[in-house]
Protein backbone atom coordinates (compact mmCIF):
# COMPACT_ATOMS: atom_id res chain seq x y z
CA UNK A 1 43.95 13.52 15.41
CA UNK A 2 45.13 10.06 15.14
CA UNK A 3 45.98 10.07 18.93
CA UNK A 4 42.84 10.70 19.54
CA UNK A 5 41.61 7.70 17.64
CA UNK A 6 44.17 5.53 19.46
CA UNK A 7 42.88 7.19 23.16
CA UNK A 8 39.48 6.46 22.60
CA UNK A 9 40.33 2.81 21.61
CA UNK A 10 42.42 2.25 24.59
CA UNK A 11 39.37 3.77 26.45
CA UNK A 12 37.48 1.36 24.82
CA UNK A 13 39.36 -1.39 25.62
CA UNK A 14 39.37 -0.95 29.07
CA UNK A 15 35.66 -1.12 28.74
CA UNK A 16 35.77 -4.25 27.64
CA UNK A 17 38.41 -5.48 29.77
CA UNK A 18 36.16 -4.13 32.87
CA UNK A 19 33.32 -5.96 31.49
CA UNK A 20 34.36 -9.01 30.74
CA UNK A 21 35.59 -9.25 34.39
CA UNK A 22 32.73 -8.44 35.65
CA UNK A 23 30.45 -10.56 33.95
CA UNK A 24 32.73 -13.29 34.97
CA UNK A 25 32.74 -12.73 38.79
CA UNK A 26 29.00 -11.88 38.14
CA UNK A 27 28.18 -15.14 36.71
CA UNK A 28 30.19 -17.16 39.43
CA UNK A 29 28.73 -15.58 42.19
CA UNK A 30 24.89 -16.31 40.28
CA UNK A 31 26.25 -20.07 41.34
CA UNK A 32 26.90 -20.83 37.75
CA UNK A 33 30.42 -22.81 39.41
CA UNK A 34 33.59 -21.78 40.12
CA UNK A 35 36.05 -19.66 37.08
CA UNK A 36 38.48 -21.68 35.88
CA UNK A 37 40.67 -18.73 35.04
CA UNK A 38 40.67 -15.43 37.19
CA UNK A 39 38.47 -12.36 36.42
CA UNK A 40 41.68 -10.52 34.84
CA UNK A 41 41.79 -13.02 32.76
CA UNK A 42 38.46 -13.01 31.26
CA UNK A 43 38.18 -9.72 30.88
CA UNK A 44 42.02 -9.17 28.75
CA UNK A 45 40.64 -12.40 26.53
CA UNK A 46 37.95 -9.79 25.84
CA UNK A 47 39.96 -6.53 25.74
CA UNK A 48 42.47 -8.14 23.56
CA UNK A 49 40.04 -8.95 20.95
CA UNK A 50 38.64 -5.61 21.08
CA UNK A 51 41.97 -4.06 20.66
CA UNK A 52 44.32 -6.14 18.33
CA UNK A 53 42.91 -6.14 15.10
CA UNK A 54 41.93 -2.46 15.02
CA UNK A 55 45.35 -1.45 16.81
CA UNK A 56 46.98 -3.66 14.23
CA UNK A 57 44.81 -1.74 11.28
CA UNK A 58 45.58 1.68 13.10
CA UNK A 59 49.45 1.18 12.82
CA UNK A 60 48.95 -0.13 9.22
CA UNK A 61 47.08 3.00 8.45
CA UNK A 62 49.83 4.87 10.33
CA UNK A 63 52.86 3.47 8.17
CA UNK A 64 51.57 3.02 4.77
CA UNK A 65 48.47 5.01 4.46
CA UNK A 66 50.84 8.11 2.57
CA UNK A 67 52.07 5.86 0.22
CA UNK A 68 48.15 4.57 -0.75
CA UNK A 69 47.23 8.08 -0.89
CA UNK A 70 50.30 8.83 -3.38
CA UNK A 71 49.58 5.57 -5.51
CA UNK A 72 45.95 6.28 -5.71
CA UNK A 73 46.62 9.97 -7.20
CA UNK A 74 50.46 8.94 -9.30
CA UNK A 75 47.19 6.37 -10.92
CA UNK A 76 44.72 9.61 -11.91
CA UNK A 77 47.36 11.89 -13.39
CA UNK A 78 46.59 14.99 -15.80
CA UNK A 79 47.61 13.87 -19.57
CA UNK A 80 50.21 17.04 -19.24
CA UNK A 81 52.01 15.10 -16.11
CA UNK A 82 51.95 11.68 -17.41
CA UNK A 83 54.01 12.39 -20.38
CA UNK A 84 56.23 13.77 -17.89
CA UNK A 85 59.56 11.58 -16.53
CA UNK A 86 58.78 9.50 -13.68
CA UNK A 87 60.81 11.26 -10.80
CA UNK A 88 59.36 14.68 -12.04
CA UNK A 89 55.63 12.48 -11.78
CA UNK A 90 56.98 11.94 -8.26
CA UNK A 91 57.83 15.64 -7.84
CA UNK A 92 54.57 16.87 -8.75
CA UNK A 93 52.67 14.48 -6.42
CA UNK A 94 53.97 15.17 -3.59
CA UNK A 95 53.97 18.83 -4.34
CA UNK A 96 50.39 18.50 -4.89
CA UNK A 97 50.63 16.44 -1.39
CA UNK A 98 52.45 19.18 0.12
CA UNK A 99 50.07 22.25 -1.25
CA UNK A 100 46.46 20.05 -0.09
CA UNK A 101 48.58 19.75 3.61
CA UNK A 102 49.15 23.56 3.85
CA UNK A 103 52.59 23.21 3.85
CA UNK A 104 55.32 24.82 1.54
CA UNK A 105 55.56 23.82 -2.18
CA UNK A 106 57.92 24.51 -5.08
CA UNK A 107 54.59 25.84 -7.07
CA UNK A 108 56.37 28.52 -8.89
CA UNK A 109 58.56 26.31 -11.25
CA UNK A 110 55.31 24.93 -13.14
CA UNK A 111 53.83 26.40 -15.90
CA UNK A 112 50.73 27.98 -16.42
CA UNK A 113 48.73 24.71 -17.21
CA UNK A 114 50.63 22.62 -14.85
CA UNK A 115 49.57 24.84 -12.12
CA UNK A 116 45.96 24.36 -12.61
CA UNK A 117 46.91 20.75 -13.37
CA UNK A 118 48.62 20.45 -9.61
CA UNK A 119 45.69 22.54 -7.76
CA UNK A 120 43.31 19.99 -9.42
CA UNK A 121 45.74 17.30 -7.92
CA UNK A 122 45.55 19.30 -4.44
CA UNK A 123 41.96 19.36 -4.30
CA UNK A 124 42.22 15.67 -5.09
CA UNK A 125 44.97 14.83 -2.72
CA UNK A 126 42.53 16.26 0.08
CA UNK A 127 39.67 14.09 -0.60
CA UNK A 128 41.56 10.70 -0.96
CA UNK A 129 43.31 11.81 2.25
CA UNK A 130 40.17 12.63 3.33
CA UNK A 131 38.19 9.30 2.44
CA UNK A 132 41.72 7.62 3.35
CA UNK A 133 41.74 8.73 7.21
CA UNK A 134 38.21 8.59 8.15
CA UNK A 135 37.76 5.53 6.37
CA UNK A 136 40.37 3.67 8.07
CA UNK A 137 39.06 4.95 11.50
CA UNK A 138 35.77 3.99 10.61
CA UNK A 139 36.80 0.15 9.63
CA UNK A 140 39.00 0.44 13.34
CA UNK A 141 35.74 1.25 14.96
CA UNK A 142 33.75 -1.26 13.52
CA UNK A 143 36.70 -4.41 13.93
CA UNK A 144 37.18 -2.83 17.78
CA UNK A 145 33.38 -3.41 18.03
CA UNK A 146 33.14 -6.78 16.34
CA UNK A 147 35.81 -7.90 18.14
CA UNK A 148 34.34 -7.00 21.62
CA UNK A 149 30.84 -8.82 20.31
CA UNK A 150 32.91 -11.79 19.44
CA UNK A 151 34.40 -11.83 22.54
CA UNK A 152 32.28 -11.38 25.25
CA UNK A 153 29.91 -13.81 25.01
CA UNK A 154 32.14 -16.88 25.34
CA UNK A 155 33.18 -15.41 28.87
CA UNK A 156 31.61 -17.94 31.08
CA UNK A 157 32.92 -19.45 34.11
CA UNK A 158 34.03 -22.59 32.42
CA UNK A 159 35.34 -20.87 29.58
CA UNK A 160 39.69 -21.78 29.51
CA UNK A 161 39.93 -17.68 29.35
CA UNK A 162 43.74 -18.03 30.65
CA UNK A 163 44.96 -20.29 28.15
CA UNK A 164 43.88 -17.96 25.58
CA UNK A 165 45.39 -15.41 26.75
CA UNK A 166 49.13 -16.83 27.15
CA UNK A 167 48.42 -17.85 23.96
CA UNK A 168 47.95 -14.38 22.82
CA UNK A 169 51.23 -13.69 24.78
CA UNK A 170 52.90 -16.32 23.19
CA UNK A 171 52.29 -15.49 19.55
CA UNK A 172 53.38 -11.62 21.13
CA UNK A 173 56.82 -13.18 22.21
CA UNK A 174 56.81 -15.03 18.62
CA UNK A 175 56.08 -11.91 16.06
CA UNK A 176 58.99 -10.04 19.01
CA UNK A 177 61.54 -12.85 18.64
CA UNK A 178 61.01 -13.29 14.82
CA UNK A 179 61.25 -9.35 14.04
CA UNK A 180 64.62 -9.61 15.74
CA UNK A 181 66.05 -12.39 14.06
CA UNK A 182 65.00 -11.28 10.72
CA UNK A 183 66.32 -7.87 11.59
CA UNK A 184 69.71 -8.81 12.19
CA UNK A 185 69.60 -11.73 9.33
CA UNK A 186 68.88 -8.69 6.77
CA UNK A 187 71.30 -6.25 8.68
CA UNK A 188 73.92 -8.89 7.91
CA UNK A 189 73.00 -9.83 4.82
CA UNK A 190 72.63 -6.12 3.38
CA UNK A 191 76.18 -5.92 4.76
CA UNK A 192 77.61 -9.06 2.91
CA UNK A 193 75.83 -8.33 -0.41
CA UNK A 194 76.91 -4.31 -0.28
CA UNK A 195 80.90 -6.04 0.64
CA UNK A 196 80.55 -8.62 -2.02
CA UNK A 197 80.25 -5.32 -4.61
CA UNK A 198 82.75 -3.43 -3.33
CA UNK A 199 85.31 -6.80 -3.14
CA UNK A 200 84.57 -7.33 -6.76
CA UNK A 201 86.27 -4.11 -7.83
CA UNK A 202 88.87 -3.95 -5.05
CA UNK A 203 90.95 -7.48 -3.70
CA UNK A 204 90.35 -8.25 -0.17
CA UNK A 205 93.91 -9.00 0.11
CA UNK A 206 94.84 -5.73 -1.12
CA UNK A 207 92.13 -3.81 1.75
CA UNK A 208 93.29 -6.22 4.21
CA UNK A 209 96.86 -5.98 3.88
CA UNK A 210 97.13 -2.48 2.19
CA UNK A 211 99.50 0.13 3.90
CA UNK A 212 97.59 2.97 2.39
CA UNK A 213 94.65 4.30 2.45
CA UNK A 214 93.29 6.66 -0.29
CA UNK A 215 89.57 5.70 -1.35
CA UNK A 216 88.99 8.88 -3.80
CA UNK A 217 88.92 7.56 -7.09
CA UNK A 218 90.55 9.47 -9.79
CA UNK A 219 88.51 11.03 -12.58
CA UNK A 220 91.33 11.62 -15.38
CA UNK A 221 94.93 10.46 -15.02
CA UNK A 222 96.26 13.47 -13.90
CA UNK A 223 95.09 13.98 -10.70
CA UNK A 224 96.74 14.29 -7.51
CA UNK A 225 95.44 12.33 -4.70
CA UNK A 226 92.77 10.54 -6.68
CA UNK A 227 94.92 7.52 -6.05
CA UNK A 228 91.48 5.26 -5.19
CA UNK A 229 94.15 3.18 -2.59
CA UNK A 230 92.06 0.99 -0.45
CA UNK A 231 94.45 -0.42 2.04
CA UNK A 232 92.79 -0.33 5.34
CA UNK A 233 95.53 -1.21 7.82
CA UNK A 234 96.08 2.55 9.01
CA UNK A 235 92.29 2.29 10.05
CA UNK A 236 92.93 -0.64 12.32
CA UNK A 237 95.99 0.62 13.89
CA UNK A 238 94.35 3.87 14.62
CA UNK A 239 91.28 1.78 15.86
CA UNK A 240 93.08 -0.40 18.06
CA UNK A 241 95.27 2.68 19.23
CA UNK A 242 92.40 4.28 20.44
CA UNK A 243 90.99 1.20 21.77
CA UNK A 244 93.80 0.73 23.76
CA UNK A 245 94.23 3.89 25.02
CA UNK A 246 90.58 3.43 26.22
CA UNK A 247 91.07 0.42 28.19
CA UNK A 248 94.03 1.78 29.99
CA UNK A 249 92.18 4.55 31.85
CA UNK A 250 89.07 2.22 31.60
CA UNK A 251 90.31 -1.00 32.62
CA UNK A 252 92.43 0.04 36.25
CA UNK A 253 89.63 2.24 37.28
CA UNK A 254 86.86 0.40 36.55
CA UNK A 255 88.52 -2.71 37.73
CA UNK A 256 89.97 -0.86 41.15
CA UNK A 257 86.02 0.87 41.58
CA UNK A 258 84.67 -2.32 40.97
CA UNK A 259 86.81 -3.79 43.86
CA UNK A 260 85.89 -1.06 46.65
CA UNK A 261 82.06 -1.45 45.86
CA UNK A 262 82.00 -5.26 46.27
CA UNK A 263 84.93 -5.72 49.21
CA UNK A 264 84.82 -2.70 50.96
CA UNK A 265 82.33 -0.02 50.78
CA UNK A 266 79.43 -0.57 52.93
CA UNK A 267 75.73 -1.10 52.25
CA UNK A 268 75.11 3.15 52.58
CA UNK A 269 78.18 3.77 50.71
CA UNK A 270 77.58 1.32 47.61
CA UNK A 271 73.83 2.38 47.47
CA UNK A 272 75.09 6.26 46.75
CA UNK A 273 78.66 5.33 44.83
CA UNK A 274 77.55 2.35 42.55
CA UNK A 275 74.01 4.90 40.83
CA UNK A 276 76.53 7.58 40.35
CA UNK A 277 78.94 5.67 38.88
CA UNK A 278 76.49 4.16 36.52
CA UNK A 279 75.43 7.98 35.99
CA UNK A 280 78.09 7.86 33.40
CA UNK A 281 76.63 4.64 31.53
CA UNK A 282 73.38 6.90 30.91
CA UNK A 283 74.99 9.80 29.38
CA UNK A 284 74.59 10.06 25.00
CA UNK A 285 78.47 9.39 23.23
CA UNK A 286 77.74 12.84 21.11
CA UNK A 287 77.71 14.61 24.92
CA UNK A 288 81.14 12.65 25.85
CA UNK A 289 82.14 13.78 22.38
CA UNK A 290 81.26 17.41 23.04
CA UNK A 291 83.45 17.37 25.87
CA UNK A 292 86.46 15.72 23.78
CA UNK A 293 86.12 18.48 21.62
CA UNK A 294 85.81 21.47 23.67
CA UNK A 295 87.27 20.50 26.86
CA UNK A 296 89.91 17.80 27.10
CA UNK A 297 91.71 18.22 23.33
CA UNK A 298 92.30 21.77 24.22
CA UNK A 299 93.05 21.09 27.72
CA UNK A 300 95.93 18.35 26.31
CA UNK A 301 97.31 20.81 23.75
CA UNK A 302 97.87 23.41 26.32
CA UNK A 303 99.60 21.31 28.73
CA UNK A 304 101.89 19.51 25.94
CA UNK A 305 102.68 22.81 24.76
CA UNK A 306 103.52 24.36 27.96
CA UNK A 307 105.98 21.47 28.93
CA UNK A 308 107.08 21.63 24.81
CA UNK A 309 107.76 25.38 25.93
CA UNK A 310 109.97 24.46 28.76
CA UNK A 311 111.85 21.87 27.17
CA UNK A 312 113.36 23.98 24.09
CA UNK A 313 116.60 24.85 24.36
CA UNK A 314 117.75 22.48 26.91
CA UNK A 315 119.14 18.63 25.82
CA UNK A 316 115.35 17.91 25.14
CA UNK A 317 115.28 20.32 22.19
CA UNK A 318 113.79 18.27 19.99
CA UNK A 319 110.88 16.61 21.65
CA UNK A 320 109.88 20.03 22.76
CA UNK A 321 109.84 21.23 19.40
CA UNK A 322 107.55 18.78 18.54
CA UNK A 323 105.11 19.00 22.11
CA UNK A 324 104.77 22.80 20.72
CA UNK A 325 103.47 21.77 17.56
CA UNK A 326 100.62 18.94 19.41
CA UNK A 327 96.60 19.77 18.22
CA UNK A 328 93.84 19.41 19.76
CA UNK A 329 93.04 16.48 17.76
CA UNK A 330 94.81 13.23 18.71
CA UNK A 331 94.57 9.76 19.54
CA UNK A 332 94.96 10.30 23.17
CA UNK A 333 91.91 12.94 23.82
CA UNK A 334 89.44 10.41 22.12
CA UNK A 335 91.20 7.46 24.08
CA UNK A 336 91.16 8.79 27.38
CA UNK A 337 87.62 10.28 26.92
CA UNK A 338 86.10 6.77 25.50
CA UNK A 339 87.79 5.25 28.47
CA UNK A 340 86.06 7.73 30.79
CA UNK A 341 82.99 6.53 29.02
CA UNK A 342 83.75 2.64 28.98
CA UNK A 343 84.69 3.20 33.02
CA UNK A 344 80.68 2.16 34.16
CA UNK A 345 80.95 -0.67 31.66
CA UNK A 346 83.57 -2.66 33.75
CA UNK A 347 82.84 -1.88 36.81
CA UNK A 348 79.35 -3.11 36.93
CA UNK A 349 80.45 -6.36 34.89
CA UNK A 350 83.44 -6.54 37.13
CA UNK A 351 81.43 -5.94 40.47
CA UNK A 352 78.90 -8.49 39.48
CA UNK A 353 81.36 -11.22 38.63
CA UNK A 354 83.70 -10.25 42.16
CA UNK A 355 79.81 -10.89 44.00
CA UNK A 356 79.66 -14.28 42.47
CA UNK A 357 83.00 -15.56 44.15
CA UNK A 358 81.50 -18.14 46.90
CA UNK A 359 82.12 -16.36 50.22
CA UNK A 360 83.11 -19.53 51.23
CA UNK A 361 86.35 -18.91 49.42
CA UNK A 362 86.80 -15.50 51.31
CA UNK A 363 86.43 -17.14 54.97
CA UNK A 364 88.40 -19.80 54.67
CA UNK A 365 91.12 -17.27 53.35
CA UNK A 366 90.36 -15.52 56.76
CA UNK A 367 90.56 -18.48 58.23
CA UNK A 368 94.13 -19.12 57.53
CA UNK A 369 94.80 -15.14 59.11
CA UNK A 370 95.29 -13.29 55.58
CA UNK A 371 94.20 -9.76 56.27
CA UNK A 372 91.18 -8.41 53.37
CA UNK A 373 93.84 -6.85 51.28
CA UNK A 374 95.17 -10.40 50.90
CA UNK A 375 92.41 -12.09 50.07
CA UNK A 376 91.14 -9.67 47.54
CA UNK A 377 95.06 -10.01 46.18
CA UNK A 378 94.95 -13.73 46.13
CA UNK A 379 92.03 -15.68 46.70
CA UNK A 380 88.86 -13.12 45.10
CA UNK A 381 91.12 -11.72 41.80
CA UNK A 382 92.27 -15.45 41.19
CA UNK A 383 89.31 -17.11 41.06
CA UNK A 384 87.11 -13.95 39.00
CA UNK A 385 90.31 -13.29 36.60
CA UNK A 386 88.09 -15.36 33.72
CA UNK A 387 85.07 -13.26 34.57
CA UNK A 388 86.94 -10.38 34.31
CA UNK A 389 89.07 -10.94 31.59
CA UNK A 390 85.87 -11.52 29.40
CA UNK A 391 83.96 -8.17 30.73
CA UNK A 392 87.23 -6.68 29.45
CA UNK A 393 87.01 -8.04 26.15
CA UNK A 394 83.72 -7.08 25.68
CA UNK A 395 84.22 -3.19 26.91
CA UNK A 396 87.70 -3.60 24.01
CA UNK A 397 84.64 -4.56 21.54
CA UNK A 398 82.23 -1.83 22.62
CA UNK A 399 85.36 0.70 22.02
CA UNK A 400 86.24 -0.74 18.65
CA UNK A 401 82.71 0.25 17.47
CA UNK A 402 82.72 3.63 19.23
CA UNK A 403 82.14 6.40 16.50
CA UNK A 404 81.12 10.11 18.11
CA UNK A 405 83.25 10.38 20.47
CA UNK A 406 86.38 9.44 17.98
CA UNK A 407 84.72 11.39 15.23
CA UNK A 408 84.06 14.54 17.50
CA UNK A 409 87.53 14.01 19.22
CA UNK A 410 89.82 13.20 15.96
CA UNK A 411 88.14 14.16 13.06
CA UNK A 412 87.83 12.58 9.53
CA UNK A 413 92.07 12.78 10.20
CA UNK A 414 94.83 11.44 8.48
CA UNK A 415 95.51 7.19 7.82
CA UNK A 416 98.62 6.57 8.87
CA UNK A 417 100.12 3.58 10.85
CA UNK A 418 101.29 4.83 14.32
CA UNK A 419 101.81 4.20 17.51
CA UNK A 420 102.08 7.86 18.70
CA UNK A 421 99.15 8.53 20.84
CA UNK A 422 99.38 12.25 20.13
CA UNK A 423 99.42 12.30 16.63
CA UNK A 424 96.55 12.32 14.63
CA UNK A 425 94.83 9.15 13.17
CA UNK A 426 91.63 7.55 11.96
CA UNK A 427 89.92 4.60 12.79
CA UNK A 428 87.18 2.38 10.78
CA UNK A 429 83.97 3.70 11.83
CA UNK A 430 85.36 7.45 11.37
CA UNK A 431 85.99 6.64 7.90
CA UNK A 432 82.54 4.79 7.51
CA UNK A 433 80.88 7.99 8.62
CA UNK A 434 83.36 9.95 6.38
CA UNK A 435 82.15 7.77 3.36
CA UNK A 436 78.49 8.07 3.63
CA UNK A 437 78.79 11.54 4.32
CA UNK A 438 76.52 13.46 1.86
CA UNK A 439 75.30 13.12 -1.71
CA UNK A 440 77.09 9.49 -2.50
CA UNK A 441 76.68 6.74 -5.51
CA UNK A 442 76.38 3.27 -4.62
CA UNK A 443 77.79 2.24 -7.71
CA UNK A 444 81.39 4.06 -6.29
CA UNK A 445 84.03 1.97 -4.79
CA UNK A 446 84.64 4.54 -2.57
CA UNK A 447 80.89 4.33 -1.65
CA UNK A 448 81.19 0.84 -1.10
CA UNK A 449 84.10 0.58 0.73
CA UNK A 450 81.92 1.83 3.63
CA UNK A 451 80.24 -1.59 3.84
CA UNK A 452 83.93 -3.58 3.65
CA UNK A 453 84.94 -1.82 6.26
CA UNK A 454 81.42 -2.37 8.19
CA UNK A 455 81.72 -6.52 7.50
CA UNK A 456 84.99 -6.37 8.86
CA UNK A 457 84.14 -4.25 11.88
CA UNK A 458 81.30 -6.42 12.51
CA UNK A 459 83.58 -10.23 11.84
CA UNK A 460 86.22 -8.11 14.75
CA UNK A 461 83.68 -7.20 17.15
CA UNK A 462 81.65 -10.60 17.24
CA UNK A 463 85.27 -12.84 17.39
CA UNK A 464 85.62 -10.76 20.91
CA UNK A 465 82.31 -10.99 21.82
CA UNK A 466 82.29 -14.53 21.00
CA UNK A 467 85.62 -14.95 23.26
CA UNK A 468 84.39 -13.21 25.86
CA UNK A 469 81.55 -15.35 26.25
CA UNK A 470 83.00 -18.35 25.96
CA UNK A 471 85.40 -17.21 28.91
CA UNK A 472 82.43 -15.98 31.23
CA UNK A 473 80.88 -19.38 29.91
CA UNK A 474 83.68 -21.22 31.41
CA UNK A 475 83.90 -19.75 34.36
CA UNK A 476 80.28 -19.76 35.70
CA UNK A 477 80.65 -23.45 34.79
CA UNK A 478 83.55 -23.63 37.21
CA UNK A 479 81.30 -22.02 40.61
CA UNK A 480 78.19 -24.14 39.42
């Protein structure tokens, strides 16, 4: 129902837009002078009004208009439910909720006078729902209307109806611009206030130096494996292993594709190679993921074990010993798939910073006879290397905050500090995901070890994005 309400005032908006223009281009043609603005204008300086404070109503309506319903009835409770506990007041209300919407309720556990207690509520529930909805559309109608009379009668031909309207657009751009910043300001601080707790019980030297990595914390003294060890340094190594797996198949291939399309693939060619390429930027991580899982980790096992199989017995006894004993789950499946996945990424930064070498620098290389091979070798890599270097830096950052595919390829797996690519590790945002995983207290260090390893995920990722601009920085300032 409520998309009807919202299609019937967009209908009635463009009413008003369509007569505001026209009783603009009406009046100037009367010889009442020239607009000062155009007709469009006149007639969104109308439409807006007509729209924007009943739009802004309608989405208030939308958001909080449950929880008004649910604080006018948790108000008007039954004497038998107020002496109840507050979450089982909660309970009940939105049981009551539930039974006036229709839908399924836990009705059965009440009692005999609670039931008739939380059909009352229903019935109640329905009518301030009721009163709620159509009274809200009702109040929309009548601002969309007042709006519209407000409106429309300063539409003259003199009237500044342009200026009001980028004023409009600029309080738009405002409200957009503030919304971010304040969403990343509390993202941030959420982050720093939720590290601060967990620092409090457990040293940042020790989780920043630690060499293990345990975070179950033990209940009575004789447990095994309860250690509660918070020493994340196995997470970075397996992050950074990953990561660097990931920018070896990503990095060549990306840089080599990004090379062809801008030197020497022509205008058909790069119009077909460079959209399917970027085919691969479009695809969901879970899907890349899916295929580390099911396709590539078994893929890898099999052929590790079948050259594992054909190296026992012979001088290489013991490292095929060990290729029979590879899983699917390793450090090089979620590497190389990530780095399938990161492939798009450079290229199209690469491309675009190879296209802003001055061609002037490629003919006077032809100039002095060097073949194209030559000058892509020495004059076009040279001068781009900053470019590129910092599109690479910021592809190592998007890897080092890659989670689905790692989780999907590796698991929750084990922490260990490696550099075996087919063993099994874990990086930081696996164990983040690991951590929040399920019914969890905040109060836990374990809990909250989630967020340290979030602020210092976050302090890693914006020193290399912060490098890489500052390199891409530098060298746009150098072909300025």
């Amino acid at each position: 129902m409520i998309w009807i309400v919202f299609a019937g005032l967009f209908l009635f908006s463009l009413a008003t837009y369509l007569l505001g223009r026209r009783k603009v281009v009406g009046a100037a043609r009367a010889g009442q002078g020239r607009p000062h603005s155009l007709a469009g204008y006149h007639g969104a300086y109308v439409a807006i009004w007509a729209t924007v404070p009943a739009l802004i109503l309608l989405i208030a309506l939308v958001g909080f208009g449950h929880r008004l319903e649910t604080a006018i009835l948790t108000g008007d409770l039954p004497a038998a439910v107020q002496a109840m506990p507050v979450q089982q007041q909660e309970l009940f209300v939105s049981d009551a909720q539930a039974l006036a919407e229709g839908r399924q309720t836990s009705e059965q556990i009440y009692a005999a006078d609670l039931q008739a207690a939380l059909q009352q509520t229903a019935q109640k529930a329905e009518r301030v729902d009721r009163i709620v909805r159509w009274g809200g559309w009702a109040l929309a109608g009548v601002l969309a209307l007042a709006g519209a009379l407000f409106a429309f009668p300063r539409v003259a031909p003199q009237f500044r109806a342009r200026n009001k309207v980028e004023g409009w657009v600029a309080i738009l751009l405002v409200i957009c611009s503030t919304v971010a910043v304040l969403t990343t300001v509390g993202i941030v601080l959420s982050l720093v206030y939720e590290s601060l707790r967990f620092f409090s019980a457990v040293s940042p030297i020790e989780f920043l130096t630690g060499t293990h990595w345990s975070p179950q914390i033990a209940i009575r003294a004789d447990q095994v494996g309860q250690s509660g060890a918070f020493g994340a340094v196995p997470l970075f190594v397996g992050t950074f292993l990953v990561m660097l797996i990931a920018m070896l198949v990503a990095g060549p291939i990306g840089l080599y594709s990004a090379i062809y399309l801008s030197e020497y693939a022509g205008r058909a060619t790069r119009a077909i190679v460079k959209p399917v390429l970027e085919i691969l930027a479009g695809v969901p991580t879970v899907v890349y993921g899916f295929f580390a899982a099911l396709t590539v980790g078994p893929a890898f096992r099999g052929a590790f074990n079948w050259v594992g199989s054909l190296l026992v017995g012979g001088p290489l006894d013991g490292l095929g010993q060990y290729l029979m004993t590879v899983q699917n789950q390793m450090a090089l499946v979620a590497g190389v798939v990530m780095g399938i996945m990161l492939i798009p990424f450079v290229s199209s930064l690469s491309d675009d910073i190879l296209n802003a070498v001055p061609q002037s620098l490629r003919d006077g290389s032809y100039a002095m006879g060097a073949t194209k091979s030559e000058t892509v070798k020495k004059v076009v890599l040279p001068a781009a290397l900053p470019g590129v270097a910092g599109a690479f830096i910021l592809a190592m950052s998007r890897a080092v905050g890659e989670t689905m595919i790692v989780f999907m390829a590796i698991g929750s797996g084990g922490a260990k500090i490696t550099a075996n690519p087919l063993d099994t590790v874990t990086t930081v945002t696996v164990q983040i995901v690991s951590l929040l995983t399920g019914d969890q207290e905040f109060d836990s260090p374990k809990t909250l070890a989630a967020f340290g390893l979030g602020l210092t995920l976050f302090a890693i990722t914006l020193a290399l994005n912060i490098v890489a601009l500052r390199i891409v920085q530098a060298y746009r300032e150098q072909y300025d």
